[in-house]
PDB file of N, CA and C in Angstrom:
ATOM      1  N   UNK A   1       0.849  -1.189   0.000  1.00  0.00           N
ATOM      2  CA  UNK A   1       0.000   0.000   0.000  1.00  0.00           C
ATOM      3  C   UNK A   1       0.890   1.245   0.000  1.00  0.00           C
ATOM      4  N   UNK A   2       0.572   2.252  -0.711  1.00  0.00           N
ATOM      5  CA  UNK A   2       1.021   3.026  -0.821  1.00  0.00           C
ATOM      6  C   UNK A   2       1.041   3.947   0.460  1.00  0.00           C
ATOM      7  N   UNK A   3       1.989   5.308   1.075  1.00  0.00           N
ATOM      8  CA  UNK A   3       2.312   5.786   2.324  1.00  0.00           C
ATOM      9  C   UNK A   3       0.997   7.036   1.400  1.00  0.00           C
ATOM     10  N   UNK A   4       0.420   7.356   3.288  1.00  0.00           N
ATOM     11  CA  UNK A   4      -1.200   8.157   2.962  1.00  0.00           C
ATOM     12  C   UNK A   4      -0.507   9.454   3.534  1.00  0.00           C
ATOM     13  N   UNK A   5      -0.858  10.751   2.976  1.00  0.00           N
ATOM     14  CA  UNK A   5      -0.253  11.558   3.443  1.00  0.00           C
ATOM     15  C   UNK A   5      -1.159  12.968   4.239  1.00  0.00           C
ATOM     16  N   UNK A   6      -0.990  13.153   5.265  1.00  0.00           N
ATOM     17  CA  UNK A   6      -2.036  14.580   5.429  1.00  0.00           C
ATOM     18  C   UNK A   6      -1.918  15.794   4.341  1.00  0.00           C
ATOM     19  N   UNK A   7      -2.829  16.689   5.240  1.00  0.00           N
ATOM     20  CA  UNK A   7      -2.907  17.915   4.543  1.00  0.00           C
ATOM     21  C   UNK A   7      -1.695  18.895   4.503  1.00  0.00           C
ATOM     22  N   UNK A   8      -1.245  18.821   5.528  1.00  0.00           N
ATOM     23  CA  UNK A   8      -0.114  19.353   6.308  1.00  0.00           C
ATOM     24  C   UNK A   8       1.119  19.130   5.391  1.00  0.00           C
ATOM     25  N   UNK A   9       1.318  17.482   5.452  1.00  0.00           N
ATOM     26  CA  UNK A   9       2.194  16.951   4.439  1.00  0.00           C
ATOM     27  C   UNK A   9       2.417  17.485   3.571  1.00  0.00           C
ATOM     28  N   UNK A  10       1.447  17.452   2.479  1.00  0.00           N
ATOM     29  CA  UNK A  10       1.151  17.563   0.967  1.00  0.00           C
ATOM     30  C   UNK A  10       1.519  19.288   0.902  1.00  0.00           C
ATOM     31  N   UNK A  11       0.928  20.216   1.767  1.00  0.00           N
ATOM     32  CA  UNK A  11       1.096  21.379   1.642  1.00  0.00           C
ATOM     33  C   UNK A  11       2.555  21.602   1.529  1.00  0.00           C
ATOM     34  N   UNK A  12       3.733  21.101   2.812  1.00  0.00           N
ATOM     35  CA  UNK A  12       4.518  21.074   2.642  1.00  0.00           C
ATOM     36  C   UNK A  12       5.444  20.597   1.568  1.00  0.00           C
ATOM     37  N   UNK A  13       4.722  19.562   0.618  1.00  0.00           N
ATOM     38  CA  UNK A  13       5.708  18.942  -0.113  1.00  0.00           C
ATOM     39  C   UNK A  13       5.830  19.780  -1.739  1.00  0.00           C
ATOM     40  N   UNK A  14       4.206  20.511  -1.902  1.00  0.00           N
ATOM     41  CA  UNK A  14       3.631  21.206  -2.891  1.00  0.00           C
ATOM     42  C   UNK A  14       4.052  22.600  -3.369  1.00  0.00           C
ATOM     43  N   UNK A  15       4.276  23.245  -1.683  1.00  0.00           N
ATOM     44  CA  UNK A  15       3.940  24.323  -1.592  1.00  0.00           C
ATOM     45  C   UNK A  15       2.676  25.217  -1.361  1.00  0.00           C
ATOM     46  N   UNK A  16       1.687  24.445  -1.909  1.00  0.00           N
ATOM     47  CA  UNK A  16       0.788  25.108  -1.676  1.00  0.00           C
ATOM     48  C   UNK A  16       0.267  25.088  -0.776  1.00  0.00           C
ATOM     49  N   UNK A  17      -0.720  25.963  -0.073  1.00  0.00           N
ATOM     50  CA  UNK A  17      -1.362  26.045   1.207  1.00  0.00           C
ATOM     51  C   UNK A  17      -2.495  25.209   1.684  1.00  0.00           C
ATOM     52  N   UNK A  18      -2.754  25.646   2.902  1.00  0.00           N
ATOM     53  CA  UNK A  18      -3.806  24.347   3.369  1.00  0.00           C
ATOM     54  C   UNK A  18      -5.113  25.151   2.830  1.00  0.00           C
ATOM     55  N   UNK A  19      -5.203  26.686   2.367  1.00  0.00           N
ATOM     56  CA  UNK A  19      -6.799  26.967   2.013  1.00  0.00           C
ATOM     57  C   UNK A  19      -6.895  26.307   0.516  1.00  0.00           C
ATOM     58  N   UNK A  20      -5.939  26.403  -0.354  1.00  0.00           N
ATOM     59  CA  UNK A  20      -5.784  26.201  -1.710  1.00  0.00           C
ATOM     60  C   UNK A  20      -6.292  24.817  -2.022  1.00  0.00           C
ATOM     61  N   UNK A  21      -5.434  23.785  -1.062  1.00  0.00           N
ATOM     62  CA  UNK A  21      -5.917  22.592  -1.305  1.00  0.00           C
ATOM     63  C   UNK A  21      -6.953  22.036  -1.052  1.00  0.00           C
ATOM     64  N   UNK A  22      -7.869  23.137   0.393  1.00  0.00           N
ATOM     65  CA  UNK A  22      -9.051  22.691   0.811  1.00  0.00           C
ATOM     66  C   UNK A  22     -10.232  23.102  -0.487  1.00  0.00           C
ATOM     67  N   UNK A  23      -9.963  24.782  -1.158  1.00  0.00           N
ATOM     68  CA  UNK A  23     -10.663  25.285  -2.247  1.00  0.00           C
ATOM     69  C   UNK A  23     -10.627  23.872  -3.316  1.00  0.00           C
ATOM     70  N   UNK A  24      -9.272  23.715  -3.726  1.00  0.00           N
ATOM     71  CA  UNK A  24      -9.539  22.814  -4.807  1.00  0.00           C
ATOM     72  C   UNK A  24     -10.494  21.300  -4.259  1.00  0.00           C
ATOM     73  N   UNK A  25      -9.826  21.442  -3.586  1.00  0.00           N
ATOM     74  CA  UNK A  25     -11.169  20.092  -2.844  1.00  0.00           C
ATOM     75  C   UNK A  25     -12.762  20.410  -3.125  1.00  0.00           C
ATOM     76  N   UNK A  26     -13.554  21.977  -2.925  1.00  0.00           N
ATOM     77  CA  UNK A  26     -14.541  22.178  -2.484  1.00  0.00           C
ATOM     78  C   UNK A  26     -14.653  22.092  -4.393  1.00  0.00           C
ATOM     79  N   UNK A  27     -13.897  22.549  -5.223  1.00  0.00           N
ATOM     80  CA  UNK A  27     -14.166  22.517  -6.374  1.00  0.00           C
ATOM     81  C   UNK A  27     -14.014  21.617  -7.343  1.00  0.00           C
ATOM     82  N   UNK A  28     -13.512  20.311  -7.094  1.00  0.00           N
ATOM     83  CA  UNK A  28     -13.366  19.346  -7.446  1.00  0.00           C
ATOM     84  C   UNK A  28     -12.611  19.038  -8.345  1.00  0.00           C
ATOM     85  N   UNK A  29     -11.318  20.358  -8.055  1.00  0.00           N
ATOM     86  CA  UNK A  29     -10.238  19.859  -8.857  1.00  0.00           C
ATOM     87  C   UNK A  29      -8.989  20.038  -8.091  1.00  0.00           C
ATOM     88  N   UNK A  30      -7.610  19.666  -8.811  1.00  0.00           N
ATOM     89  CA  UNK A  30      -6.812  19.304  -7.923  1.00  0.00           C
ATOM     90  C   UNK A  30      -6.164  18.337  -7.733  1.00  0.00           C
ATOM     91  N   UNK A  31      -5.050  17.790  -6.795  1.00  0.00           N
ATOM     92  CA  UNK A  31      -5.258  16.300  -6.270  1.00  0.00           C
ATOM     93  C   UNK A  31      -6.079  15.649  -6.017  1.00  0.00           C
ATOM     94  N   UNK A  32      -6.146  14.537  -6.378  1.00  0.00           N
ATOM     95  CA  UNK A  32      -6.973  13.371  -5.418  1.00  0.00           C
ATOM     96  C   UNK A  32      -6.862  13.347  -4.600  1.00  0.00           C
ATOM     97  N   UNK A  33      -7.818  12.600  -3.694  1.00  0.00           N
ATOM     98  CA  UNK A  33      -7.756  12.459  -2.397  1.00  0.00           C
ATOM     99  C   UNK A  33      -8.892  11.518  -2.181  1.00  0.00           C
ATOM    100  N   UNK A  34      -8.286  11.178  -0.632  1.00  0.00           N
ATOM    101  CA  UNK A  34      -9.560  10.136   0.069  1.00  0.00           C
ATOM    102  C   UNK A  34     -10.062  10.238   1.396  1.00  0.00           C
ATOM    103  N   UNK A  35     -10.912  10.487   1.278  1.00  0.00           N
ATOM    104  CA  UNK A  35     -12.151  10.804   2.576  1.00  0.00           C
ATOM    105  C   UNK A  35     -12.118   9.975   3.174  1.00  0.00           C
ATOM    106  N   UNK A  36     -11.646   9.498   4.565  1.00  0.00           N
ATOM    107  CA  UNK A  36     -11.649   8.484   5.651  1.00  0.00           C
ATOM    108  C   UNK A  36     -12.734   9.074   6.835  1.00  0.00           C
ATOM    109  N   UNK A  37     -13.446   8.634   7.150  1.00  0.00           N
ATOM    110  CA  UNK A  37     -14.277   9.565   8.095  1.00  0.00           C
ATOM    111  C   UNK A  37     -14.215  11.005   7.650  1.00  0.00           C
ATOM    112  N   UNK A  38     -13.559  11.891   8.930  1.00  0.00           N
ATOM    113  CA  UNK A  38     -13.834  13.283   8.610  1.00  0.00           C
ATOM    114  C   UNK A  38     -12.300  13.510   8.431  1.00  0.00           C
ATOM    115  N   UNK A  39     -11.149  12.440   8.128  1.00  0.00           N
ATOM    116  CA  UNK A  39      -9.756  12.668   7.853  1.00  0.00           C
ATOM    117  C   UNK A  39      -9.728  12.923   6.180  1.00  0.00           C
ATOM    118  N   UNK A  40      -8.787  13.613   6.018  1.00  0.00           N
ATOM    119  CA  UNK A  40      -8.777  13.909   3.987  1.00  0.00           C
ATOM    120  C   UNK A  40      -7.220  13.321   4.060  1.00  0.00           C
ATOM    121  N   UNK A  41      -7.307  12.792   3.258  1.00  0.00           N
ATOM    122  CA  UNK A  41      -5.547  12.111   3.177  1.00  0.00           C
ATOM    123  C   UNK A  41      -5.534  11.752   1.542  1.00  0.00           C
ATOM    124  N   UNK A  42      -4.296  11.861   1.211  1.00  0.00           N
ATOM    125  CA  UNK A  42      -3.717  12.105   0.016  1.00  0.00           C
ATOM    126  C   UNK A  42      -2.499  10.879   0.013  1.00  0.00           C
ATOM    127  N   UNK A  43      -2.946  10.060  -1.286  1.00  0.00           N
ATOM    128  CA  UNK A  43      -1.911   9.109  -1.736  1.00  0.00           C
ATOM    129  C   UNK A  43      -0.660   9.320  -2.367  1.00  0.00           C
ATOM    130  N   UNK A  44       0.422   9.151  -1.971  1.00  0.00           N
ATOM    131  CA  UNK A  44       1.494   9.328  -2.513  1.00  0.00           C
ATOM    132  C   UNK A  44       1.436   9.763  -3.761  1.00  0.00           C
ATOM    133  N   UNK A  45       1.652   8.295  -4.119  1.00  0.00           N
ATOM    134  CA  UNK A  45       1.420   7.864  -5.768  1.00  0.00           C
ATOM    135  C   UNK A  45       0.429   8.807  -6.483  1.00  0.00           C
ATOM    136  N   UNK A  46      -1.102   9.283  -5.886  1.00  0.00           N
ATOM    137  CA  UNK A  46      -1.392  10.109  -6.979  1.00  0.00           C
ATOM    138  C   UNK A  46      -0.976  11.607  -6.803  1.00  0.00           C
ATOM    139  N   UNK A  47      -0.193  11.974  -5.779  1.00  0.00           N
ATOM    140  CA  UNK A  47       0.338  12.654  -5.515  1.00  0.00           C
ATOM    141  C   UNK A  47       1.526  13.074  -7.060  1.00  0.00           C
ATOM    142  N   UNK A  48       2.398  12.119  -6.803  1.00  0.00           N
ATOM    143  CA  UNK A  48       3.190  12.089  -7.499  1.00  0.00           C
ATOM    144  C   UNK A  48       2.833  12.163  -8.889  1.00  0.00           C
ATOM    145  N   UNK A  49       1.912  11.357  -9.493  1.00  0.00           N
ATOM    146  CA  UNK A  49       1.081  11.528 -10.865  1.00  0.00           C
ATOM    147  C   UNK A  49       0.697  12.802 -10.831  1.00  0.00           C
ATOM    148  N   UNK A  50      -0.154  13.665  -9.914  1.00  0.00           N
ATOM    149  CA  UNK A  50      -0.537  14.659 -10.297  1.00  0.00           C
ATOM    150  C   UNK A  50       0.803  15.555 -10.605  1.00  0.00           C
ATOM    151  N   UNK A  51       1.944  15.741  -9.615  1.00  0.00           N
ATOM    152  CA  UNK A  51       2.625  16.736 -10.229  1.00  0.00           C
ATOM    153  C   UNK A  51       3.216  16.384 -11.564  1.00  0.00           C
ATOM    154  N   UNK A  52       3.498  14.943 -12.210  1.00  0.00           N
ATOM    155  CA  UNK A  52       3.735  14.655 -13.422  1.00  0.00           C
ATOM    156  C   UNK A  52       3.423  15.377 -14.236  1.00  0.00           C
ATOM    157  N   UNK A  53       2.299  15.405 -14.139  1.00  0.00           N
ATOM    158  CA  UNK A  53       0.981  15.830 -14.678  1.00  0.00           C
ATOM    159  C   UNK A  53       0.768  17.142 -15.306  1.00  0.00           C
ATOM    160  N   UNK A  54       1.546  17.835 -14.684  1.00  0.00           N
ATOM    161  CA  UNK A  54       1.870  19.387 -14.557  1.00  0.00           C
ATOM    162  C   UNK A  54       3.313  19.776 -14.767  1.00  0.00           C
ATOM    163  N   UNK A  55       4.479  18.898 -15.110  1.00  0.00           N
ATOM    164  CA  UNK A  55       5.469  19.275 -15.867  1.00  0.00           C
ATOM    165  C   UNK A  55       5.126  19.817 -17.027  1.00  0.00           C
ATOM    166  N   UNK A  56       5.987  20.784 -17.142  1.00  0.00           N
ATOM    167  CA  UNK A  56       6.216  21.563 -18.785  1.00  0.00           C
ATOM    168  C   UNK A  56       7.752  21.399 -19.387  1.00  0.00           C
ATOM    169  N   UNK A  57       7.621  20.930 -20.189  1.00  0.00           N
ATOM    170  CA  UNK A  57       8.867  20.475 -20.955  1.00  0.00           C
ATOM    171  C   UNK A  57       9.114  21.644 -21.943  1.00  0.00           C
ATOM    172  N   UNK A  58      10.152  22.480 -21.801  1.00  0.00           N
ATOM    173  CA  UNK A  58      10.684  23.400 -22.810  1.00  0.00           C
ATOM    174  C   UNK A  58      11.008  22.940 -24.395  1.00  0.00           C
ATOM    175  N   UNK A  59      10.513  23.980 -24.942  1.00  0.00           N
ATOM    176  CA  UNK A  59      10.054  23.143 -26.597  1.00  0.00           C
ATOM    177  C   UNK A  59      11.349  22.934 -27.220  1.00  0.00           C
ATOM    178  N   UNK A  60      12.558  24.009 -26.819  1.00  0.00           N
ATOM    179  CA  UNK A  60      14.033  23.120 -27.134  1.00  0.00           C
ATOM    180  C   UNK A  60      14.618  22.186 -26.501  1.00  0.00           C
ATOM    181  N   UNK A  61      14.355  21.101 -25.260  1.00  0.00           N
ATOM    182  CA  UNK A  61      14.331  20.108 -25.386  1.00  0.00           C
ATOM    183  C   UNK A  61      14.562  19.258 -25.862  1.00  0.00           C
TER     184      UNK A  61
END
């Protein structure tokens, strides 16, 4: 199983903040994530896909 990460975490690892990630949550975009009770936790792995996701490769390259 992949390591589950908080909000806290992810903010730290992202940069981005804990309102940003809660907004993109309320708007349904963003990272994934998974609702455990009233815990929000974030999977590595799609963690990692998402920032993939969002590389920009310079067109001289």
């Amino acid at each position: 199983m992949n390591k589950l990460l908080t909000e806290q975490e992810v903010a730290e690892l992202t940069g981005l903040s804990l309102s940003t990630l809660r907004m993109n949550r309320s708007k349904g975009k963003g990272i994934p994530y998974l609702k455990i009770g009233k815990c929000v936790r974030y999977n590595m792995e799609d963690l990692k896909n998402y920032l993939e996701s969002k590389k920009i490769i310079p067109a001289g390259n």
